[in-house]
C-alpha atoms as a PDB file:
ATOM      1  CA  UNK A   1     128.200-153.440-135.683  1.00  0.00           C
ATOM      2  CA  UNK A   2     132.020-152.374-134.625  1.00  0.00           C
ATOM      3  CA  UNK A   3     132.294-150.872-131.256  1.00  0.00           C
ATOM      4  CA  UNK A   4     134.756-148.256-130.634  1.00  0.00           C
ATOM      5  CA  UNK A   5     136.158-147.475-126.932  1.00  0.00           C
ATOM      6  CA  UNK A   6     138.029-144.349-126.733  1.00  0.00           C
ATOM      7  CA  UNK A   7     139.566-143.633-123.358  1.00  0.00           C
ATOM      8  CA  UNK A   8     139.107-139.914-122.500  1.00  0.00           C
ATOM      9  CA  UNK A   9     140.792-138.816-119.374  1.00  0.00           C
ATOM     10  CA  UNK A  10     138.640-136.731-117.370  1.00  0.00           C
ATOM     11  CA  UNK A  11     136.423-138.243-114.348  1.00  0.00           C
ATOM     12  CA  UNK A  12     133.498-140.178-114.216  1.00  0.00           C
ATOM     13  CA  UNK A  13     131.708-140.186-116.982  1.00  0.00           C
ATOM     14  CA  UNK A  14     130.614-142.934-119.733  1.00  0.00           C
ATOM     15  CA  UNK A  15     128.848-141.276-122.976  1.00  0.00           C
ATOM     16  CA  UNK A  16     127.896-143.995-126.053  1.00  0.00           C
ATOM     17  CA  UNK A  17     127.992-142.060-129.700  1.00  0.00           C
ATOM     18  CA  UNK A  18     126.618-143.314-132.548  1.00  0.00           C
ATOM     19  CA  UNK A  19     127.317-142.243-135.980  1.00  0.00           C
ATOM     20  CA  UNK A  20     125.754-143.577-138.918  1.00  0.00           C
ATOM     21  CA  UNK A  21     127.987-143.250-142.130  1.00  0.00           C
ATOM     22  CA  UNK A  22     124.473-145.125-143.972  1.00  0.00           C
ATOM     23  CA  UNK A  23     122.217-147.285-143.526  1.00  0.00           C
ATOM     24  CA  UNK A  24     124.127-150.308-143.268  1.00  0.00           C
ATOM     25  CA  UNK A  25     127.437-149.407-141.668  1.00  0.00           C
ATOM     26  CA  UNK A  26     127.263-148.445-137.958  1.00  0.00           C
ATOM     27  CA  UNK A  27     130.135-147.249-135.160  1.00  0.00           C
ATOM     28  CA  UNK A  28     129.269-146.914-131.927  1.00  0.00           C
ATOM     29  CA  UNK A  29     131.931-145.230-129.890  1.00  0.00           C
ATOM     30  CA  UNK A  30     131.582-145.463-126.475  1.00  0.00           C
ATOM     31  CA  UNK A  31     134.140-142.715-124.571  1.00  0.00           C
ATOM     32  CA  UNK A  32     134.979-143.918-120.789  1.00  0.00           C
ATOM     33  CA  UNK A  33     136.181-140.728-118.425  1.00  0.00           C
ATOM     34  CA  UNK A  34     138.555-142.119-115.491  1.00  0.00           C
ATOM     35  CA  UNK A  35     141.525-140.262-113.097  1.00  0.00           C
ATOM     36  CA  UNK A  36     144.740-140.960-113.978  1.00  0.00           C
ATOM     37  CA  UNK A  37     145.693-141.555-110.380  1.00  0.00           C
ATOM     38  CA  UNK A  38     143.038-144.804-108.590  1.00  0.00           C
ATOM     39  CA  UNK A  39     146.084-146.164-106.140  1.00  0.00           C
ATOM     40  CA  UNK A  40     143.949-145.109-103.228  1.00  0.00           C
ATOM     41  CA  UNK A  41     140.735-146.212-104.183  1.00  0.00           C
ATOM     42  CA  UNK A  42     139.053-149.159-102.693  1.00  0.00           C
ATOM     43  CA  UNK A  43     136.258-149.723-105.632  1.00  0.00           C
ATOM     44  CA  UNK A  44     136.002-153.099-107.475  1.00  0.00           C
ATOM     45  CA  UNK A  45     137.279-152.172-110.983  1.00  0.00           C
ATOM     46  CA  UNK A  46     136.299-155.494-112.245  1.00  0.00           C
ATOM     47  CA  UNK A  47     132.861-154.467-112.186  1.00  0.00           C
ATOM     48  CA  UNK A  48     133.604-152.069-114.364  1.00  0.00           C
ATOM     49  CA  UNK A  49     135.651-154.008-116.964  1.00  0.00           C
ATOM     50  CA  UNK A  50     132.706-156.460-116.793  1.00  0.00           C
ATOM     51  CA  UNK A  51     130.620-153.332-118.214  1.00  0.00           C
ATOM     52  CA  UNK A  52     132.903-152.075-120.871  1.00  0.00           C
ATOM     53  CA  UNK A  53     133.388-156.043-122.089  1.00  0.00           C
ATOM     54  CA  UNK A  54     129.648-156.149-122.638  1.00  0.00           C
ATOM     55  CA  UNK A  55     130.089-153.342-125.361  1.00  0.00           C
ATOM     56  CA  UNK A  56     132.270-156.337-127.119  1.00  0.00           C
ATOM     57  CA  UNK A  57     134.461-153.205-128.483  1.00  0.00           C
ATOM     58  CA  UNK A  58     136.841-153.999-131.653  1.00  0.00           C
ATOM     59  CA  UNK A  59     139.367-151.450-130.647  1.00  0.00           C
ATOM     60  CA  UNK A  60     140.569-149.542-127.642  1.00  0.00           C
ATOM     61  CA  UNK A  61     142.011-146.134-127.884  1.00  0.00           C
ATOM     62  CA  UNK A  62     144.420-144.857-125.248  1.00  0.00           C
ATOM     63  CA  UNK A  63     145.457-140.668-124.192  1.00  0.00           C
ATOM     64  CA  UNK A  64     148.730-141.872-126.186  1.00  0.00           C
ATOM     65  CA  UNK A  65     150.614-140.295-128.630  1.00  0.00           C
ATOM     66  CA  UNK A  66     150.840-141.993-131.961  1.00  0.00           C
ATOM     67  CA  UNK A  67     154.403-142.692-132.371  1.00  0.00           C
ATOM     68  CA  UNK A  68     154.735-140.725-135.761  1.00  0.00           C
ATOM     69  CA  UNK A  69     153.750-137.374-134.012  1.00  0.00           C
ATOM     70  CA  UNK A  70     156.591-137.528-131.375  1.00  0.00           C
ATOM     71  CA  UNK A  71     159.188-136.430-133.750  1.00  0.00           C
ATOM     72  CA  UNK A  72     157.403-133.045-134.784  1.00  0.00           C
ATOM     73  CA  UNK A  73     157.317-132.008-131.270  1.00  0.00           C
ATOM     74  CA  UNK A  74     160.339-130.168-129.930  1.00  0.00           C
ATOM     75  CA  UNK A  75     162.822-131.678-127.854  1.00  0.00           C
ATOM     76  CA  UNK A  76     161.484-129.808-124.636  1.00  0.00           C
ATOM     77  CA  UNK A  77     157.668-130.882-125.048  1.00  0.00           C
ATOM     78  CA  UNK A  78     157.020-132.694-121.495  1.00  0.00           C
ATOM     79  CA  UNK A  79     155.563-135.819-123.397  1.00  0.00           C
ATOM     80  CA  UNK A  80     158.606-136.387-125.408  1.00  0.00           C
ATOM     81  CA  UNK A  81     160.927-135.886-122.451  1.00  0.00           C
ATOM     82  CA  UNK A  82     159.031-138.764-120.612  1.00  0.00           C
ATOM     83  CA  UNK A  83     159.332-140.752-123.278  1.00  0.00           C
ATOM     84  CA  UNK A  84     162.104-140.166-123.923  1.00  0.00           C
ATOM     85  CA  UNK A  85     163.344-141.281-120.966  1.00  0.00           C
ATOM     86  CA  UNK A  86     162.215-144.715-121.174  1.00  0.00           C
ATOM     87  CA  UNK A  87     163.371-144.899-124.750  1.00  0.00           C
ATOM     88  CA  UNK A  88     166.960-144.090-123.536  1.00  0.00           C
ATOM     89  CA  UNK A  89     166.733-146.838-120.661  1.00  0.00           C
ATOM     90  CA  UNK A  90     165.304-149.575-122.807  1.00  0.00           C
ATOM     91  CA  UNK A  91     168.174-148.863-125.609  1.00  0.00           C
ATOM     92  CA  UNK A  92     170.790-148.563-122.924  1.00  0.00           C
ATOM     93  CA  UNK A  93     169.677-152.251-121.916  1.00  0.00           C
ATOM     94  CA  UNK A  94     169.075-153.528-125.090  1.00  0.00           C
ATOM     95  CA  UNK A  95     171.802-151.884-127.874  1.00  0.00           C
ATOM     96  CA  UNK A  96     170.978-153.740-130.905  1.00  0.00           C
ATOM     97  CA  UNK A  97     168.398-152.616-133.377  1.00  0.00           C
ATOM     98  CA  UNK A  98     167.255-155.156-135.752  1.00  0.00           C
ATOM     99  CA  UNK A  99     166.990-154.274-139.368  1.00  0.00           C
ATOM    100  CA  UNK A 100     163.351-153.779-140.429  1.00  0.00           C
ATOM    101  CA  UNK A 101     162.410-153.251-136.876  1.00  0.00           C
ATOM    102  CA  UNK A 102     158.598-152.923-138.642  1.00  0.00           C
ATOM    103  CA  UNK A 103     158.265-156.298-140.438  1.00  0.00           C
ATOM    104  CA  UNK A 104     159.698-157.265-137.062  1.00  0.00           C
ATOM    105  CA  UNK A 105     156.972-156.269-135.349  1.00  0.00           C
ATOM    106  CA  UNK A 106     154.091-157.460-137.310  1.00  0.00           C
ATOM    107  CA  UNK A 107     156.017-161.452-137.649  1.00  0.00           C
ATOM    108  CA  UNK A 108     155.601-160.790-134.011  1.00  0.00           C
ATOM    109  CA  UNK A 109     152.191-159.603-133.222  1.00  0.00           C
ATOM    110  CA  UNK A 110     151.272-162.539-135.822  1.00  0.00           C
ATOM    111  CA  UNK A 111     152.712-165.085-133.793  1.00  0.00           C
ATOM    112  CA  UNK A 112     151.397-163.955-130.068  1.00  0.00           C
ATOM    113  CA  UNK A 113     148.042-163.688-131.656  1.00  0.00           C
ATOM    114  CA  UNK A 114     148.389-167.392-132.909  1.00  0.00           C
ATOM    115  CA  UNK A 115     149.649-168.201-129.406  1.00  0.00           C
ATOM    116  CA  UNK A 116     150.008-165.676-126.788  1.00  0.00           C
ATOM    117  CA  UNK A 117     152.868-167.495-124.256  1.00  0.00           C
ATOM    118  CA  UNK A 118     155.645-167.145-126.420  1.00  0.00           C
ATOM    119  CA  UNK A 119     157.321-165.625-123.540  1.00  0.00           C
ATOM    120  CA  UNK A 120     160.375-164.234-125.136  1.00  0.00           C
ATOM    121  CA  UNK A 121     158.787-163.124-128.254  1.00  0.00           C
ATOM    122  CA  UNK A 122     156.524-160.749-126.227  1.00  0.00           C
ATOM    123  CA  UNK A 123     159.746-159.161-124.462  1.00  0.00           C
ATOM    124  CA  UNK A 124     161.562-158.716-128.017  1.00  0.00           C
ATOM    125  CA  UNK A 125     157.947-157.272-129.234  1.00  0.00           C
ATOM    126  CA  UNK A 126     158.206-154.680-125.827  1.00  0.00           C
ATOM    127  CA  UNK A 127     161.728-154.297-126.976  1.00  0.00           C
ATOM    128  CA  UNK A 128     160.855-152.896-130.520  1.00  0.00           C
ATOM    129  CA  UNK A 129     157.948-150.754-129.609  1.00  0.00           C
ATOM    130  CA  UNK A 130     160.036-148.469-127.241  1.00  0.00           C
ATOM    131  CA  UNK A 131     162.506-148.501-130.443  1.00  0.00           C
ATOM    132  CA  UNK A 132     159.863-147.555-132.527  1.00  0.00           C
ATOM    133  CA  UNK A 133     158.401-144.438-129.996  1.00  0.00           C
ATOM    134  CA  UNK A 134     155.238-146.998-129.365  1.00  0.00           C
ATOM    135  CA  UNK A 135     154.811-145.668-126.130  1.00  0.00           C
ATOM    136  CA  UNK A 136     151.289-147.281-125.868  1.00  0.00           C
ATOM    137  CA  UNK A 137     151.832-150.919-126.969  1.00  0.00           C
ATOM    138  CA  UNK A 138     155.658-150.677-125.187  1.00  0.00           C
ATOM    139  CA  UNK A 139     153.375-150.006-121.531  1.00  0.00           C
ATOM    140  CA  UNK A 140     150.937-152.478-122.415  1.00  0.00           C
ATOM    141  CA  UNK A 141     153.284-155.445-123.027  1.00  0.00           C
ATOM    142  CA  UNK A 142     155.092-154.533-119.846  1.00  0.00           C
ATOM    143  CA  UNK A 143     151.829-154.750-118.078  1.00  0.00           C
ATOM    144  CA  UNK A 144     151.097-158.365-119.795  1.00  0.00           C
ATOM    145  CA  UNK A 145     154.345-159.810-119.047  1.00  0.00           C
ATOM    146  CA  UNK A 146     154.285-158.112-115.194  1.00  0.00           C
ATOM    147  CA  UNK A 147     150.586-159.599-114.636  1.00  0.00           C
ATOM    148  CA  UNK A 148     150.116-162.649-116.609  1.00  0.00           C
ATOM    149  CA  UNK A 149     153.419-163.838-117.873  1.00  0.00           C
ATOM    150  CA  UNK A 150     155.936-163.335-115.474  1.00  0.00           C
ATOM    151  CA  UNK A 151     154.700-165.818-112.261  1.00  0.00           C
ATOM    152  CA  UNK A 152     154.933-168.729-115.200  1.00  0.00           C
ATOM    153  CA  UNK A 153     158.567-167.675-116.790  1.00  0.00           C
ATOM    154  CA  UNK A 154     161.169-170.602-116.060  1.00  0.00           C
ATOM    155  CA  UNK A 155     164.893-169.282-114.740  1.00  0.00           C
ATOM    156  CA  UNK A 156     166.025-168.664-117.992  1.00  0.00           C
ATOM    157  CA  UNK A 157     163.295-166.540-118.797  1.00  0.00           C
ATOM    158  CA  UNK A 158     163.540-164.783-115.635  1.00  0.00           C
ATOM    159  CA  UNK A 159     167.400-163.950-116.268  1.00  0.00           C
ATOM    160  CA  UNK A 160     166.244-163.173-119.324  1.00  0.00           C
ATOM    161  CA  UNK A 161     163.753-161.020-118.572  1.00  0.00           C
ATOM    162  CA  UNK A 162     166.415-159.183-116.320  1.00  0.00           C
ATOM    163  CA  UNK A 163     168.389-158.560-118.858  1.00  0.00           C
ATOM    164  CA  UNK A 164     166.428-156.923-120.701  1.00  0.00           C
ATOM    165  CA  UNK A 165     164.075-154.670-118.913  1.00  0.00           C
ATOM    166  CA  UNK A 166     165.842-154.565-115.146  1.00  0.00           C
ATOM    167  CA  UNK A 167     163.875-155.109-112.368  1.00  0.00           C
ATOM    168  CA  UNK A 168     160.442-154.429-111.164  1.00  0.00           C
ATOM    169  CA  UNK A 169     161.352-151.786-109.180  1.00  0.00           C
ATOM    170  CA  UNK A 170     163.331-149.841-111.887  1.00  0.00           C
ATOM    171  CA  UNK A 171     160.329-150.341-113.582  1.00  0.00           C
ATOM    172  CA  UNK A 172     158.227-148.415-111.208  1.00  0.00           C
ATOM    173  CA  UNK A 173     160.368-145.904-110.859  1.00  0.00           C
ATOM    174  CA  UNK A 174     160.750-144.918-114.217  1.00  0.00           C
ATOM    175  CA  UNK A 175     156.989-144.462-114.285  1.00  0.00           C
ATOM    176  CA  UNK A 176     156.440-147.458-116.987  1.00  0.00           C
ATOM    177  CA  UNK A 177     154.567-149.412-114.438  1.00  0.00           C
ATOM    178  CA  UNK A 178     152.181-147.662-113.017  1.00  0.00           C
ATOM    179  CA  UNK A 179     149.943-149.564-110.509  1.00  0.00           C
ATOM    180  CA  UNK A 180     147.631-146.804-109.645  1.00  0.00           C
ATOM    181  CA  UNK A 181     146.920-145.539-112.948  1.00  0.00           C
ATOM    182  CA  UNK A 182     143.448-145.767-115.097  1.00  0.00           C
ATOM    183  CA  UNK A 183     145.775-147.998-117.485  1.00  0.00           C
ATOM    184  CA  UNK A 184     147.120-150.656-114.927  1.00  0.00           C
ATOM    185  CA  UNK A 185     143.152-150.748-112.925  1.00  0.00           C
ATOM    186  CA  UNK A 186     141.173-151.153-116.081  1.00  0.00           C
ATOM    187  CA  UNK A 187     141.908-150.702-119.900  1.00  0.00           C
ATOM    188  CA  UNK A 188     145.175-152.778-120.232  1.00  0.00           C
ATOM    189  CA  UNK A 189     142.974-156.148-118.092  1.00  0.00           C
ATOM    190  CA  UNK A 190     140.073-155.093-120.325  1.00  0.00           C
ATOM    191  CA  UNK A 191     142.362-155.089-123.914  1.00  0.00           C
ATOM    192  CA  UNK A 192     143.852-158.598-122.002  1.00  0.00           C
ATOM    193  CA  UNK A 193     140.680-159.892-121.197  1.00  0.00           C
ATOM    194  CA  UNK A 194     138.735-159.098-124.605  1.00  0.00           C
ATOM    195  CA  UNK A 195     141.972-160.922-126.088  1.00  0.00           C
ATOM    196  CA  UNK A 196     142.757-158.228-128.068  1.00  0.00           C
ATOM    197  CA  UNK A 197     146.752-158.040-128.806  1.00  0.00           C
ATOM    198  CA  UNK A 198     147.531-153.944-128.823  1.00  0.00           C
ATOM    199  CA  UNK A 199     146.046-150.585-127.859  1.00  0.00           C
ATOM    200  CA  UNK A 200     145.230-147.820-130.034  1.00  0.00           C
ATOM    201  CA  UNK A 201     147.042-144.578-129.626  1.00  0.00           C
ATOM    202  CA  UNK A 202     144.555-141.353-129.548  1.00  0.00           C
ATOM    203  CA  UNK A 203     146.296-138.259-128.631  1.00  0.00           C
ATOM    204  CA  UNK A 204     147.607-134.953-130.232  1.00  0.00           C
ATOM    205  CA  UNK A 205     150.354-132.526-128.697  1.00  0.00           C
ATOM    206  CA  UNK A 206     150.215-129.846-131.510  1.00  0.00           C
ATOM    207  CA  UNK A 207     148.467-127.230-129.325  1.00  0.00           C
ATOM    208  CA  UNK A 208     150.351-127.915-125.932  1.00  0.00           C
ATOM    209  CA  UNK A 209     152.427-124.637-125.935  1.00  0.00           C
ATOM    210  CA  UNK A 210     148.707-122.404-126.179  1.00  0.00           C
ATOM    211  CA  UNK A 211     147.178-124.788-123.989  1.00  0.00           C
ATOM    212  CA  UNK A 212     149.830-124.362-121.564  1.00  0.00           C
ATOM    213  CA  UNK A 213     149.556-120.880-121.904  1.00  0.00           C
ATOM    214  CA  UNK A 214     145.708-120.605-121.279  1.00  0.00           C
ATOM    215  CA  UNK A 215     145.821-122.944-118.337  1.00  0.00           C
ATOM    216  CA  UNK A 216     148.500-120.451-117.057  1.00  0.00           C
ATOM    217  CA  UNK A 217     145.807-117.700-117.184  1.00  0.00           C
ATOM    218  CA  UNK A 218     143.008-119.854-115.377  1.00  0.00           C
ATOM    219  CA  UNK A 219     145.410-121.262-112.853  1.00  0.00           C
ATOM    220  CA  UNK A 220     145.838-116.876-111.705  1.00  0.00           C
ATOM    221  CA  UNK A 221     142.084-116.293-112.164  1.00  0.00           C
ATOM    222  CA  UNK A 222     141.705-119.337-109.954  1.00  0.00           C
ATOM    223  CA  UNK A 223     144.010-118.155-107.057  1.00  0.00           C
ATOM    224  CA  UNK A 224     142.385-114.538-107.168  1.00  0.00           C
ATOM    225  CA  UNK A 225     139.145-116.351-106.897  1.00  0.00           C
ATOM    226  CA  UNK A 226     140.180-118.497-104.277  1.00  0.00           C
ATOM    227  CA  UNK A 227     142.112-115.853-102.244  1.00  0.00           C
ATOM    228  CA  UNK A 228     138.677-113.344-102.538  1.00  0.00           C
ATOM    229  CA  UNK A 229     136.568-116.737-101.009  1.00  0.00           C
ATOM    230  CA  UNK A 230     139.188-116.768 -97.839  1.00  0.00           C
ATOM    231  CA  UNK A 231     138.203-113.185 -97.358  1.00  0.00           C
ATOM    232  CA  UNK A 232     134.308-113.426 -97.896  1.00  0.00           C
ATOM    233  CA  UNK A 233     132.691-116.750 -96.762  1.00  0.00           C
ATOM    234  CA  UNK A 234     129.434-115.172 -98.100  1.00  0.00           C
ATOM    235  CA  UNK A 235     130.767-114.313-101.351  1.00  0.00           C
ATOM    236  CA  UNK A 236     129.786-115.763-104.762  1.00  0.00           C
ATOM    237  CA  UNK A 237     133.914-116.872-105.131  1.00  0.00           C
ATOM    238  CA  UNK A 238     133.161-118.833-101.581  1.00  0.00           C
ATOM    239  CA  UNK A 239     130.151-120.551-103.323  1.00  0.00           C
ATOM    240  CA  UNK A 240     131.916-121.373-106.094  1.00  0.00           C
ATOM    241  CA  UNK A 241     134.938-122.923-103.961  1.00  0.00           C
ATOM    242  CA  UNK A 242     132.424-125.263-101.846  1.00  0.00           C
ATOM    243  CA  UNK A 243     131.025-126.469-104.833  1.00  0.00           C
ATOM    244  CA  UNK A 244     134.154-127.790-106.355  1.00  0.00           C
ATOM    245  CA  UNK A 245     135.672-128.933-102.963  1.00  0.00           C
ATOM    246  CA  UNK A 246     132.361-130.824-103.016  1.00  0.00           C
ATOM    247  CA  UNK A 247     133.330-132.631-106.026  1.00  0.00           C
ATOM    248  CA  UNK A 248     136.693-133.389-105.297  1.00  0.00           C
ATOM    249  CA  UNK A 249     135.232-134.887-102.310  1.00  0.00           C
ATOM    250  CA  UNK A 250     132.827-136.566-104.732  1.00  0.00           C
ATOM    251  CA  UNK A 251     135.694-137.895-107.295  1.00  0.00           C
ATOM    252  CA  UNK A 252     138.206-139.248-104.191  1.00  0.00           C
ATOM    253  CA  UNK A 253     135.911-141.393-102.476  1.00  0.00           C
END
């Protein structure tokens, strides 16, 4: 039986599907809701990577953008101006682009499967996903070589290392570490503790310009509501309000 974990960004929440396509061929996909922003929380994630790891999942999918789709969105989407960003950093450091940047990429997932402390190979690999608009498997490397691999690089590696992606900080800053997010707190140590190699990218952008619009709309129809609750405390808006201030309440503690 293959196990599926899709990571759906929303809070609190862990649904398992299963679909049968017959008799003998079963997916189960189990879809884990989390905040995007856990650098204030005390809880003990571990606990909950111990949970997902009892699924014994095959794949993990990520909120990321396959790379393919980033260039059919236009220039001024928000998630290809992030990305974009980090793209333009990580070239700026590192100028060359091999030829066959793909074949690349597979001799090296090959060989950090075989043996995963092949220090420098993992940085090149980093290297040629952020080429290659891999936004997913570019943050998840970082995150491996940050956690795991960078207290046992020797000075060269270190200098290296440097050279290549800057320092921590700059790393931080650019927003492709992200200590507080769902990423950095469970899936990436889950995908790294499963021994799995790469995450799977689950996203779509295509409707962001009507989404934007319709959360436009709510975000009025919320402040009307919220204004006409200031003026009424008895008020069904006021009832409404205290309920979802009791659930932020619920989701930040």
């Amino acid at each position: 039986m293959k196990h599926i974990l899709h990571l759906s960004l929303a809070f609190f929440l862990l649904v398992e599907v299963a679909f049968k396509s017959n008799a003998q061929n079963q997916i189960e996909i189990v879809i884990v809701a989390s905040s995007h922003d856990n650098s204030k929380s005390t809880q003990n994630f571990q606990t909950i990577i111990d949970k997902l790891k009892n699924f014994k999942p095959d794949m993990v999918f990520g909120e990321y953008l396959p790379a393919e789709d980033y260039s059919k969105l236009a220039d001024d989407n928000w998630a290809k101006k992030a990305f974009k960003n980090k793209v333009n950093y990580i070239n700026k450091l590192n100028p060359e682009s091999p030829k066959n940047i793909s074949k690349l990429i597979k001799k090296n997932e090959k060989a950090l499967a075989s043996f995963p402390y092949y220090h420098k190979t993992r940085m090149n690999l980093a290297v040629e996903y952020a080429k290659t608009w891999d936004r997913g498997n570019f943050d998840y490397q970082i995150f491996v070589l940050e956690n795991y691999m960078k207290a046992k690089f020797g000075k060269e590696e270190l200098a290296e290392y440097s050279k290549m992606f800057g320092s921590t900080d700059s790393l931080k800053k650019l927003g492709v570490i992200r200590p507080g997010s769902e990423y950095n707190k469970i899936y990436f140590p889950l995908i790294y503790q499963l021994g799995q190699n790469q995450i799977y990218n689950m996203d779509c952008q295509a409707y962001d310009k009507p989404w934007g619009e319709a959360w436009g709309k709510t975000d009025s129809l919320y402040k009307i509501m919220e204004k006409k609750a200031k003026a009424d405390s008895l008020s069904p808006e006021a009832k409404t309000m205290s309920a979802i201030d009791r659930y932020w309440s619920f989701s930040k503690a």
